[in-house]
Structure formats: C-alpha cells, structure tokens
C-alpha atoms as a PDB file:
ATOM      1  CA  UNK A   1       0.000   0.000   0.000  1.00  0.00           C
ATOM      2  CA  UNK A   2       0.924   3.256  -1.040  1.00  0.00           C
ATOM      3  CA  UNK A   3       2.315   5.995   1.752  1.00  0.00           C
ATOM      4  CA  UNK A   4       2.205   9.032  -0.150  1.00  0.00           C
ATOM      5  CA  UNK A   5       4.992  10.266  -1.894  1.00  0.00           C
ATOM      6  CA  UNK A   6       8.493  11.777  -0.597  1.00  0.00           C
ATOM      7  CA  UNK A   7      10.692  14.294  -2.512  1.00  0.00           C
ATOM      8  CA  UNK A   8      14.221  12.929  -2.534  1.00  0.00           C
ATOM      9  CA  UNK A   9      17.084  15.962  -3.279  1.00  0.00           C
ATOM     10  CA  UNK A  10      20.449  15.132  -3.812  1.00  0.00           C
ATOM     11  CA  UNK A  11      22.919  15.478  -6.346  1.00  0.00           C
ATOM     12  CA  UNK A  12      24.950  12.242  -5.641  1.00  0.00           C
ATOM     13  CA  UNK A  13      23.002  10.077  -7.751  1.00  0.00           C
ATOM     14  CA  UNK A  14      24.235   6.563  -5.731  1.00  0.00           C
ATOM     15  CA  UNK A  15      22.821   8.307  -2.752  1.00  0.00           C
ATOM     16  CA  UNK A  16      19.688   9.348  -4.068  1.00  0.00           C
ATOM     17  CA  UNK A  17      18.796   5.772  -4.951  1.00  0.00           C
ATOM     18  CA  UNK A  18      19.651   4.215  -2.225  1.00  0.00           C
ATOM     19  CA  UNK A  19      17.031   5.995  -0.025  1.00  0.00           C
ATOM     20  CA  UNK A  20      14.671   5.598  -3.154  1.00  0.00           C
ATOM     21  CA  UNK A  21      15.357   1.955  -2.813  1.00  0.00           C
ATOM     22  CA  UNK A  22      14.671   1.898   1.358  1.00  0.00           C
ATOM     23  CA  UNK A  23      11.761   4.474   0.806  1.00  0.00           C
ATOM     24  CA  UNK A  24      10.184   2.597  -1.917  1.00  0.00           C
ATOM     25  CA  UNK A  25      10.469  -0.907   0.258  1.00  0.00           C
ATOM     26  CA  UNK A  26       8.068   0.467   2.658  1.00  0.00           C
ATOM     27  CA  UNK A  27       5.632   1.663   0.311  1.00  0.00           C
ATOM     28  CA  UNK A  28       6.506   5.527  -0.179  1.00  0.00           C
ATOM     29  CA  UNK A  29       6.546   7.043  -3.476  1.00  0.00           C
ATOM     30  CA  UNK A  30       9.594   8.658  -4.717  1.00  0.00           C
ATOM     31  CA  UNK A  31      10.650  11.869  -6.638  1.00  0.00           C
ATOM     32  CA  UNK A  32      14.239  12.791  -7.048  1.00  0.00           C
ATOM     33  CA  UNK A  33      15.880  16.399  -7.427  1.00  0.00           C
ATOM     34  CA  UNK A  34      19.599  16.379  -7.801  1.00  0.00           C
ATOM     35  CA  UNK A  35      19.188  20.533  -7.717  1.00  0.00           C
ATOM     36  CA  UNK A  36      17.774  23.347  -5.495  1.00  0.00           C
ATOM     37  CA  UNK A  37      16.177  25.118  -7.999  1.00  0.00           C
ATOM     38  CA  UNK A  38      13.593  21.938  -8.566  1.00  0.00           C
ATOM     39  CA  UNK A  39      12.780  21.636  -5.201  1.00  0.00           C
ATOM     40  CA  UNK A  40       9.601  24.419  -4.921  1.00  0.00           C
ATOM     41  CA  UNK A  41       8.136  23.322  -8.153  1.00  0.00           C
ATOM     42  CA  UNK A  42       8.653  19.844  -7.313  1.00  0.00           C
ATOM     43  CA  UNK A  43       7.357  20.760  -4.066  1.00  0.00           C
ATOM     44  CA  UNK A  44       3.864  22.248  -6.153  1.00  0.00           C
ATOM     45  CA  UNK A  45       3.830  19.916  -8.366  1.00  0.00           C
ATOM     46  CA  UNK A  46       4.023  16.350  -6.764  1.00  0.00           C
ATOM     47  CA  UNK A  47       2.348  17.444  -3.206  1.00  0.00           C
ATOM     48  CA  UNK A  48       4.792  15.433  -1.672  1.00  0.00           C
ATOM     49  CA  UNK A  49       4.192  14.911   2.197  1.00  0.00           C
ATOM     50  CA  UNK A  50       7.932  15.088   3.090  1.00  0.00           C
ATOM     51  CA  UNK A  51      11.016  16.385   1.767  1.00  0.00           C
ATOM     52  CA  UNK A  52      14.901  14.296   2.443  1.00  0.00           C
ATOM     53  CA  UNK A  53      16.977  17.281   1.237  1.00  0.00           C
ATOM     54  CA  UNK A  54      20.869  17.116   1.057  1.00  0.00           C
ATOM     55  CA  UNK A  55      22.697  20.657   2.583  1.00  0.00           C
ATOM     56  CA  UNK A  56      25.184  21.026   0.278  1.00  0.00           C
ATOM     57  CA  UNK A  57      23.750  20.844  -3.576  1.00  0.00           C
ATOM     58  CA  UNK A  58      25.789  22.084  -6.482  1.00  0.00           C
ATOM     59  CA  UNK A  59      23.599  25.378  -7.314  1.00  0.00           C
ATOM     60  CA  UNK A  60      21.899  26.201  -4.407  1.00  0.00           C
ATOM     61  CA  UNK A  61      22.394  25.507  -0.277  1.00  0.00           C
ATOM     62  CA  UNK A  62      20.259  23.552   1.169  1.00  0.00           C
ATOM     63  CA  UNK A  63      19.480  25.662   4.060  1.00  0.00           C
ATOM     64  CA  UNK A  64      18.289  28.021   1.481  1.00  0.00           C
ATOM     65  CA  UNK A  65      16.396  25.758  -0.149  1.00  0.00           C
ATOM     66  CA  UNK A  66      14.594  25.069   3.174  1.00  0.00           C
ATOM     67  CA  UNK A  67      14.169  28.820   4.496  1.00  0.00           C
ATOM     68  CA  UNK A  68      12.353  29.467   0.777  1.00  0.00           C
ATOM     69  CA  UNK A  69      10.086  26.570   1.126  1.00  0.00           C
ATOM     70  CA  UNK A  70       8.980  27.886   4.641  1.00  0.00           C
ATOM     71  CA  UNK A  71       8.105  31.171   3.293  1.00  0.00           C
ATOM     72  CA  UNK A  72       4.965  29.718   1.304  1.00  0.00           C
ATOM     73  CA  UNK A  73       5.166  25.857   2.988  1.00  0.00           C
ATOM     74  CA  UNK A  74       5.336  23.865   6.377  1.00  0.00           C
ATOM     75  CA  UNK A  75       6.065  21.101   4.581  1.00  0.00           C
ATOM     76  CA  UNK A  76       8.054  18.424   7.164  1.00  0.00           C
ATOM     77  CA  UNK A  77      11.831  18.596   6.128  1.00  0.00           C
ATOM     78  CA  UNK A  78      14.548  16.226   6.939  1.00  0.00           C
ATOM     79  CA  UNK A  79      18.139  17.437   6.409  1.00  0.00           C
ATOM     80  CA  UNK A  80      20.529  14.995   4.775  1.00  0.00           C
ATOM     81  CA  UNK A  81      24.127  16.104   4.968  1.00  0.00           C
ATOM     82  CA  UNK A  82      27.676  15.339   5.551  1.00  0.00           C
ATOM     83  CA  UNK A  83      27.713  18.544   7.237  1.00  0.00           C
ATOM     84  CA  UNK A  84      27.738  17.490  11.134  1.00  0.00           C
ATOM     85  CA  UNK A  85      28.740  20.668  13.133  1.00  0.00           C
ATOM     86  CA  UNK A  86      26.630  21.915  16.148  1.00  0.00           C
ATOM     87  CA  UNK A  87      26.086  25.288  14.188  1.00  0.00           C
ATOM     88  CA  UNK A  88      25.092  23.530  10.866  1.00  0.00           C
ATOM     89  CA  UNK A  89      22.295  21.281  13.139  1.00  0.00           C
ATOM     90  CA  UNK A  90      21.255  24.242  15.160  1.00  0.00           C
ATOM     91  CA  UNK A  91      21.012  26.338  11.501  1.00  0.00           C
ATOM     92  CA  UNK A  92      18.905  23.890   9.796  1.00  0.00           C
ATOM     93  CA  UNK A  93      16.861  23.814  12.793  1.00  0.00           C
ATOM     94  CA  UNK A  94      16.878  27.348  12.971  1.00  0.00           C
ATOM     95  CA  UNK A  95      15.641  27.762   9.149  1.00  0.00           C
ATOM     96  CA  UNK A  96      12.331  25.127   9.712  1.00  0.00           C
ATOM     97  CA  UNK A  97      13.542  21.359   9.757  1.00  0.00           C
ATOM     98  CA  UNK A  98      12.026  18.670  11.396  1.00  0.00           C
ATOM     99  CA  UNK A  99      14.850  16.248  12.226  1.00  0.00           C
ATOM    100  CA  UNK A 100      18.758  16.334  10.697  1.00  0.00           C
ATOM    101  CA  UNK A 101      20.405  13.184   9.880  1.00  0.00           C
ATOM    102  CA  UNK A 102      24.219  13.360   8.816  1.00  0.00           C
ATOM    103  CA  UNK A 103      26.231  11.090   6.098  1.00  0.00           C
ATOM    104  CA  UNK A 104      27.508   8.450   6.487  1.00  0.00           C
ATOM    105  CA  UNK A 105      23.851   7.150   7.731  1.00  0.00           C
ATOM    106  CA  UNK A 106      21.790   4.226   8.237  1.00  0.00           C
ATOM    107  CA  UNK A 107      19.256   3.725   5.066  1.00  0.00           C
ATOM    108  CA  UNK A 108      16.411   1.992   7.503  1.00  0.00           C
ATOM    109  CA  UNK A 109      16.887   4.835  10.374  1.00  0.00           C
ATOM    110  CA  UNK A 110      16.254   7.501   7.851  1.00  0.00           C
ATOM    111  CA  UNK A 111      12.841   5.398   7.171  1.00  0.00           C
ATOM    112  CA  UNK A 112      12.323   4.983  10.716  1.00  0.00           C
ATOM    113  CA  UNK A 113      12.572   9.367  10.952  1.00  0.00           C
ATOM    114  CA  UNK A 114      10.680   9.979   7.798  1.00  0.00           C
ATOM    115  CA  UNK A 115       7.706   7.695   9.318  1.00  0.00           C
ATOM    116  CA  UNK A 116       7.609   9.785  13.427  1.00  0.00           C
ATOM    117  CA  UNK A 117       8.212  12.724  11.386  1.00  0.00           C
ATOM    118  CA  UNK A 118       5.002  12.197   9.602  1.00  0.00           C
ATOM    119  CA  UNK A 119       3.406  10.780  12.610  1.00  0.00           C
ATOM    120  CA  UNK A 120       3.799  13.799  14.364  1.00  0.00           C
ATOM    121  CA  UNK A 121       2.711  15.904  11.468  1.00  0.00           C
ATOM    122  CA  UNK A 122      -0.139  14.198  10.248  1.00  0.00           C
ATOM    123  CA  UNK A 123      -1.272  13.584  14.499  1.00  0.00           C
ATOM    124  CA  UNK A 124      -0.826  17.172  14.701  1.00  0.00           C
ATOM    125  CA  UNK A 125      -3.362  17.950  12.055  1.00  0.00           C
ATOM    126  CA  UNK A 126      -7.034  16.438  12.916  1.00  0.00           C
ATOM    127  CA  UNK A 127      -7.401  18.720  16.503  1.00  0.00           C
ATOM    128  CA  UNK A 128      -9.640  21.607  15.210  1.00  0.00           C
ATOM    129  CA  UNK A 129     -10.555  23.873  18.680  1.00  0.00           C
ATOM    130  CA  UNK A 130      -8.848  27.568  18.982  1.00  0.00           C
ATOM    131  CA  UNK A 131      -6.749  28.525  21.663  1.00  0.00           C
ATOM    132  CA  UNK A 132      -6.144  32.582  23.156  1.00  0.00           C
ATOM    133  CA  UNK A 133      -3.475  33.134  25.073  1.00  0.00           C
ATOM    134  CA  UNK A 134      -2.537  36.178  25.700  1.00  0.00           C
ATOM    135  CA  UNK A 135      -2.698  37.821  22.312  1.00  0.00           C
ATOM    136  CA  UNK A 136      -2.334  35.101  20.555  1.00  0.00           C
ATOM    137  CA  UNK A 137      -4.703  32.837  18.600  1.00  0.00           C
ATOM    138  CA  UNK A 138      -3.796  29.426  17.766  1.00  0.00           C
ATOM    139  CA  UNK A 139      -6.325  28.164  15.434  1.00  0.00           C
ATOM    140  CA  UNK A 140      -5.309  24.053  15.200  1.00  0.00           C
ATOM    141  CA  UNK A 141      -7.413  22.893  12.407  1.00  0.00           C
ATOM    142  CA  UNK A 142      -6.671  25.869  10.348  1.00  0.00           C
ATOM    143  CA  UNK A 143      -2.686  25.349  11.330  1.00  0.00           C
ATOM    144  CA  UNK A 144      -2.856  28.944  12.105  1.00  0.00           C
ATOM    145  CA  UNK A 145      -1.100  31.721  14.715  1.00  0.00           C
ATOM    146  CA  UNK A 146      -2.463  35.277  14.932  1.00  0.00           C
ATOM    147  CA  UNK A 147      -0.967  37.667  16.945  1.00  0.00           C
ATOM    148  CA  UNK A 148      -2.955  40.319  17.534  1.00  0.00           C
ATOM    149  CA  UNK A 149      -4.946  40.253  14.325  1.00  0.00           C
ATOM    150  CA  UNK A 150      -2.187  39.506  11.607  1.00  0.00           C
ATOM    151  CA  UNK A 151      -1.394  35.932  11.067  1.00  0.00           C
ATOM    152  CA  UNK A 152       2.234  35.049  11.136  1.00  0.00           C
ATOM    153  CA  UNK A 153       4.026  32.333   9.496  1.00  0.00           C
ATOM    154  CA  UNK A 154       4.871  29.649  11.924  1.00  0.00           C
ATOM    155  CA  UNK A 155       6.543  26.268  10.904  1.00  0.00           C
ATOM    156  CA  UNK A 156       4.862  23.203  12.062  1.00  0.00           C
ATOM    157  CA  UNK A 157       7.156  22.164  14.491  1.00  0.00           C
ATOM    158  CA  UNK A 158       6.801  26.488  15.996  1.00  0.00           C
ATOM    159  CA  UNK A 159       3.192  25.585  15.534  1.00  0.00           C
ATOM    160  CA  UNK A 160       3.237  22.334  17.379  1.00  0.00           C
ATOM    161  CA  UNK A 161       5.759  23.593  20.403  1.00  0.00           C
ATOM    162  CA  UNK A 162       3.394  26.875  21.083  1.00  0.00           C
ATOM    163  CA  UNK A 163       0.286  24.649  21.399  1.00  0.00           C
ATOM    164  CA  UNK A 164       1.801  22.886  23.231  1.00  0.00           C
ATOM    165  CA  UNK A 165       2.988  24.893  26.057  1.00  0.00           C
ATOM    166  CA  UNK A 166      -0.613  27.431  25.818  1.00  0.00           C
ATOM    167  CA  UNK A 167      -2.693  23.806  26.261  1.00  0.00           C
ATOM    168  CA  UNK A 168      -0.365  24.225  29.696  1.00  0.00           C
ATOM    169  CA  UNK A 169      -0.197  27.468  30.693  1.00  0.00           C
ATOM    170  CA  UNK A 170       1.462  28.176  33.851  1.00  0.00           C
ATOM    171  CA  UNK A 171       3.259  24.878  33.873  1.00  0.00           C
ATOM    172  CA  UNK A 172       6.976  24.386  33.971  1.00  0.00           C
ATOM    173  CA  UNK A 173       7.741  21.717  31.723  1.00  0.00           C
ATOM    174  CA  UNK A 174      10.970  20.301  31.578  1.00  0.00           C
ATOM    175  CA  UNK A 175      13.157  19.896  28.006  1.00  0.00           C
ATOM    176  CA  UNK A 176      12.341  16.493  27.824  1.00  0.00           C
ATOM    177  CA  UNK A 177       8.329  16.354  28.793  1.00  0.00           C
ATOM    178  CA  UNK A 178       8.419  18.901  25.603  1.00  0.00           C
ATOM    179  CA  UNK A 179      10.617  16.684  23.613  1.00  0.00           C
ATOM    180  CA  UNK A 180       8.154  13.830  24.525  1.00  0.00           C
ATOM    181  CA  UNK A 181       5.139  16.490  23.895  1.00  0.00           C
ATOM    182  CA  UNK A 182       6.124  18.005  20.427  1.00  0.00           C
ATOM    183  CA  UNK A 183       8.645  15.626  18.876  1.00  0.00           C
ATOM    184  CA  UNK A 184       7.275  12.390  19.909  1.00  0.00           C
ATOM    185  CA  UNK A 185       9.233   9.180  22.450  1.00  0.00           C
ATOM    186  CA  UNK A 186      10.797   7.930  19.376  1.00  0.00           C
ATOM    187  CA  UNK A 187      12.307  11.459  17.975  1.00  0.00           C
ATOM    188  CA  UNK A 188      15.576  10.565  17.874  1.00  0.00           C
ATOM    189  CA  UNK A 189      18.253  14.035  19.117  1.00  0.00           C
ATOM    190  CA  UNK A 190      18.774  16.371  22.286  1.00  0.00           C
ATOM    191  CA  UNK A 191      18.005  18.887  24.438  1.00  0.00           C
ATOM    192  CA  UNK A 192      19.342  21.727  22.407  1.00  0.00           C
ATOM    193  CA  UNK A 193      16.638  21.352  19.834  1.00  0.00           C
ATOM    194  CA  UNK A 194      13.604  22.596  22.206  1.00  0.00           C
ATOM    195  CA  UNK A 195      15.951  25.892  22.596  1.00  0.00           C
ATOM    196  CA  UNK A 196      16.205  26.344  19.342  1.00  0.00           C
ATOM    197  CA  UNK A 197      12.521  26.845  18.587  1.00  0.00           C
ATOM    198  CA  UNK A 198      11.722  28.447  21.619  1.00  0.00           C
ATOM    199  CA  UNK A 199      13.919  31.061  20.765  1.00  0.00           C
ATOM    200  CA  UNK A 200      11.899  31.100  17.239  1.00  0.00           C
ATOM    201  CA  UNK A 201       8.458  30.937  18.832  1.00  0.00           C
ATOM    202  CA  UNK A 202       9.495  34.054  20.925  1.00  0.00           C
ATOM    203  CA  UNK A 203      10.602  36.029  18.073  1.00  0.00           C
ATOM    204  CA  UNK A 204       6.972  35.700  16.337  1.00  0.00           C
ATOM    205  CA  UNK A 205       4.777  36.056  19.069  1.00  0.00           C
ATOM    206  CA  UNK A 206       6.727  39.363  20.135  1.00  0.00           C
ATOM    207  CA  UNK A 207       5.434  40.749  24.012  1.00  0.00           C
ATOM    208  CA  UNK A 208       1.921  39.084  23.018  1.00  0.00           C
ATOM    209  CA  UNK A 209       2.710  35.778  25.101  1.00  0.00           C
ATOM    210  CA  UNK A 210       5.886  35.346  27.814  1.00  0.00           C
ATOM    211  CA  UNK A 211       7.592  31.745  26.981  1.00  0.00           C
ATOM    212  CA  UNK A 212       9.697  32.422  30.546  1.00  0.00           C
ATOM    213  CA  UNK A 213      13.065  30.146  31.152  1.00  0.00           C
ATOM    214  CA  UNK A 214      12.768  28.452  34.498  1.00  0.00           C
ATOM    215  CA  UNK A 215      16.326  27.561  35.627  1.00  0.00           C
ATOM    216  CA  UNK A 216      17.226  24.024  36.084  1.00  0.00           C
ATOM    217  CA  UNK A 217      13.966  23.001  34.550  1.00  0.00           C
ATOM    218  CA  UNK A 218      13.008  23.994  30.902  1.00  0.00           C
ATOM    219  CA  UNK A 219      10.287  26.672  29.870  1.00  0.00           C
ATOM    220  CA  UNK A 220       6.499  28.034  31.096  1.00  0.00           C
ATOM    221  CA  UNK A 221       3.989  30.003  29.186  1.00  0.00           C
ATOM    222  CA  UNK A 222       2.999  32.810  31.180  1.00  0.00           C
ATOM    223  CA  UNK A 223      -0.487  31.930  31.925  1.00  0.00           C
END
C-alpha cells in the first residue's frame, strides 16, 4: 500500500537511490531532485508529504532551499548532509527542519525518521478547537497563529511547540516532557533542539505571550 509520496534531493546520484530503494520498500513514493532550484516546483507539483533534502547541492544551499520553502510551505523537512557541526544542526533547525540526519547514515533509520516525522505531522493535524493566550490565537485545524490580528508564518514544528505549552499554561515543563510532547518518544536528538525553537516561537509572538526560562527546569507560558 501506497504511503504518499516523498521528494528525494540530492545530487549524488548513488545516494539518491539508495534511499529511493529503502523508501520505496516500505511503500513511499519517490521523486528525485539532484538541484535546489527543482525543489519548490517539485514541491507544487508532486504534493509530496515530506522532503529528504541534502545541505550542500551544487547550485543552491540547502538551508536556502529550506528557508524558501517555509516562506509559502510547512512542509516536514529532513536534512541529509555530511555537514555534522553543532552550528550547521542548530542552523537547519533554525531555518524550519524537522529532524537532521548526517552522512555516512543508516538507510532503515532515515525510514524509521521519515515515518515519526510524519506521525507527528499528520497527528498534529485532525485537533480543530482555537486557543487565546494572551494575544495570541492558535487556530489548530486551520494550522494557524495570529498575533494580535495579523497571522504570522509559523513552521509546524513552531506551531506544534506553542500549542503545546498554551494547552499548559502556567506549567513548567521540563526539556524532555516537551521533547516527549512536540517531537514524539521515538524522535531521535537532544536537548538543544527545544531551545532552538523556543527562541523562534518568541521572536513571532513578540510581548503578546511570555515563553519564561525556568532555571534548572526547561520553559512556562505565562499563563
């Protein structure tokens, strides 16, 4: 049985098939960019419902493939790269992607992250109430923030994390209960991530809603 289809972007052609191979095993789809500048059009034109996209293409960079996608697209990303600093993970994180997996890698943990990463997305998308916190609307079946009255651009990942802490306002949750929360028991990464977006959420909601560090703990929305 079909899966739905995953966009596969690399320019090292051996690569690129072997995850076609893995994907295709478990009953995914595949379409295969070896170039940045197919990936939006692809992205339009095959409705994929997740996109494996290699950092470091021979036209375009990766990350800036992924930060133009999330201009019109939240889209679930998974970056896969040779590139394995802590600046490169906390930059693709940073620009809107939902997991980063570095070369050399394992062809059925990829699988194993493409499927929680769609989990999570497609888990996050049937809840339909609206939540006000603050000045804030989070609208869940319509995926969609206000703050004040101007909708902002969230990624899904910002989306799920602020719904998160406003369905538990007041609460200090630790790094890990939002780990478990947002990203799921079988996300597969560290601490460091949940900082990352937090630091994005608070950017976009502005002095609407307080996200407020508690030390030695993790983070509480200011109920």
């Amino acid at each position: 049985m079909e899966r739905g289809t995953i966009l596969v972007v690399d320019d090292e052609a051996n690569i690129a098939d072997l995850v076609e191979l893995y994907l295709r095993r478990d009953g995914y789809r595949v379409v295969k960019a070896s170039a940045g500048e197919e990936v939006v059009a692809a992205v339009g034109t095959h409705r994929p419902r997740l996109v494996v996209l290699d950092v470091g293409l021979p036209d375009i960079d990766g990350l800036e493939v992924c930060r133009r996608l999330r201009q019109t697209s939240a889209i679930p990303v998974i970056f896969l790269t040779a590139r394995d600093t802590e600046i490169d993970r906390v930059l693709g994180l940073e620009l809107g992607a939902d997991d980063y997996v570095t070369k050399p890698f394992s062809p059925p943990e990829l699988v194993a992250r493409v499927k929680a990463v769609l989990r999570r997305a497609d888990g996050a998308a049937t809840p339909s109430e609206v939540l006000q916190v603050g000045g804030v609307t989070i609208d869940a079946g319509r995926r969609e923030v206000r703050v004040g009255e101007v909708p902002v651009a969230f990624t899904g990942k910002e989306f799920d994390l602020l719904k998160f802490l406003a369905e538990r306002p007041g609460l200090a949750l630790s790094r890990q209960q939002i780990l478990d929360g947002v990203w799921g028991f079988d996300w597969f990464g560290d601490a460091r991530t949940v900082d990352v977006h937090i630091a994005q959420v608070r950017k976009k909601v502005g002095t609407a809603v307080r996200i407020d560090t508690v030390r030695g703990v993790g983070y509480r929305l200011d109920s």
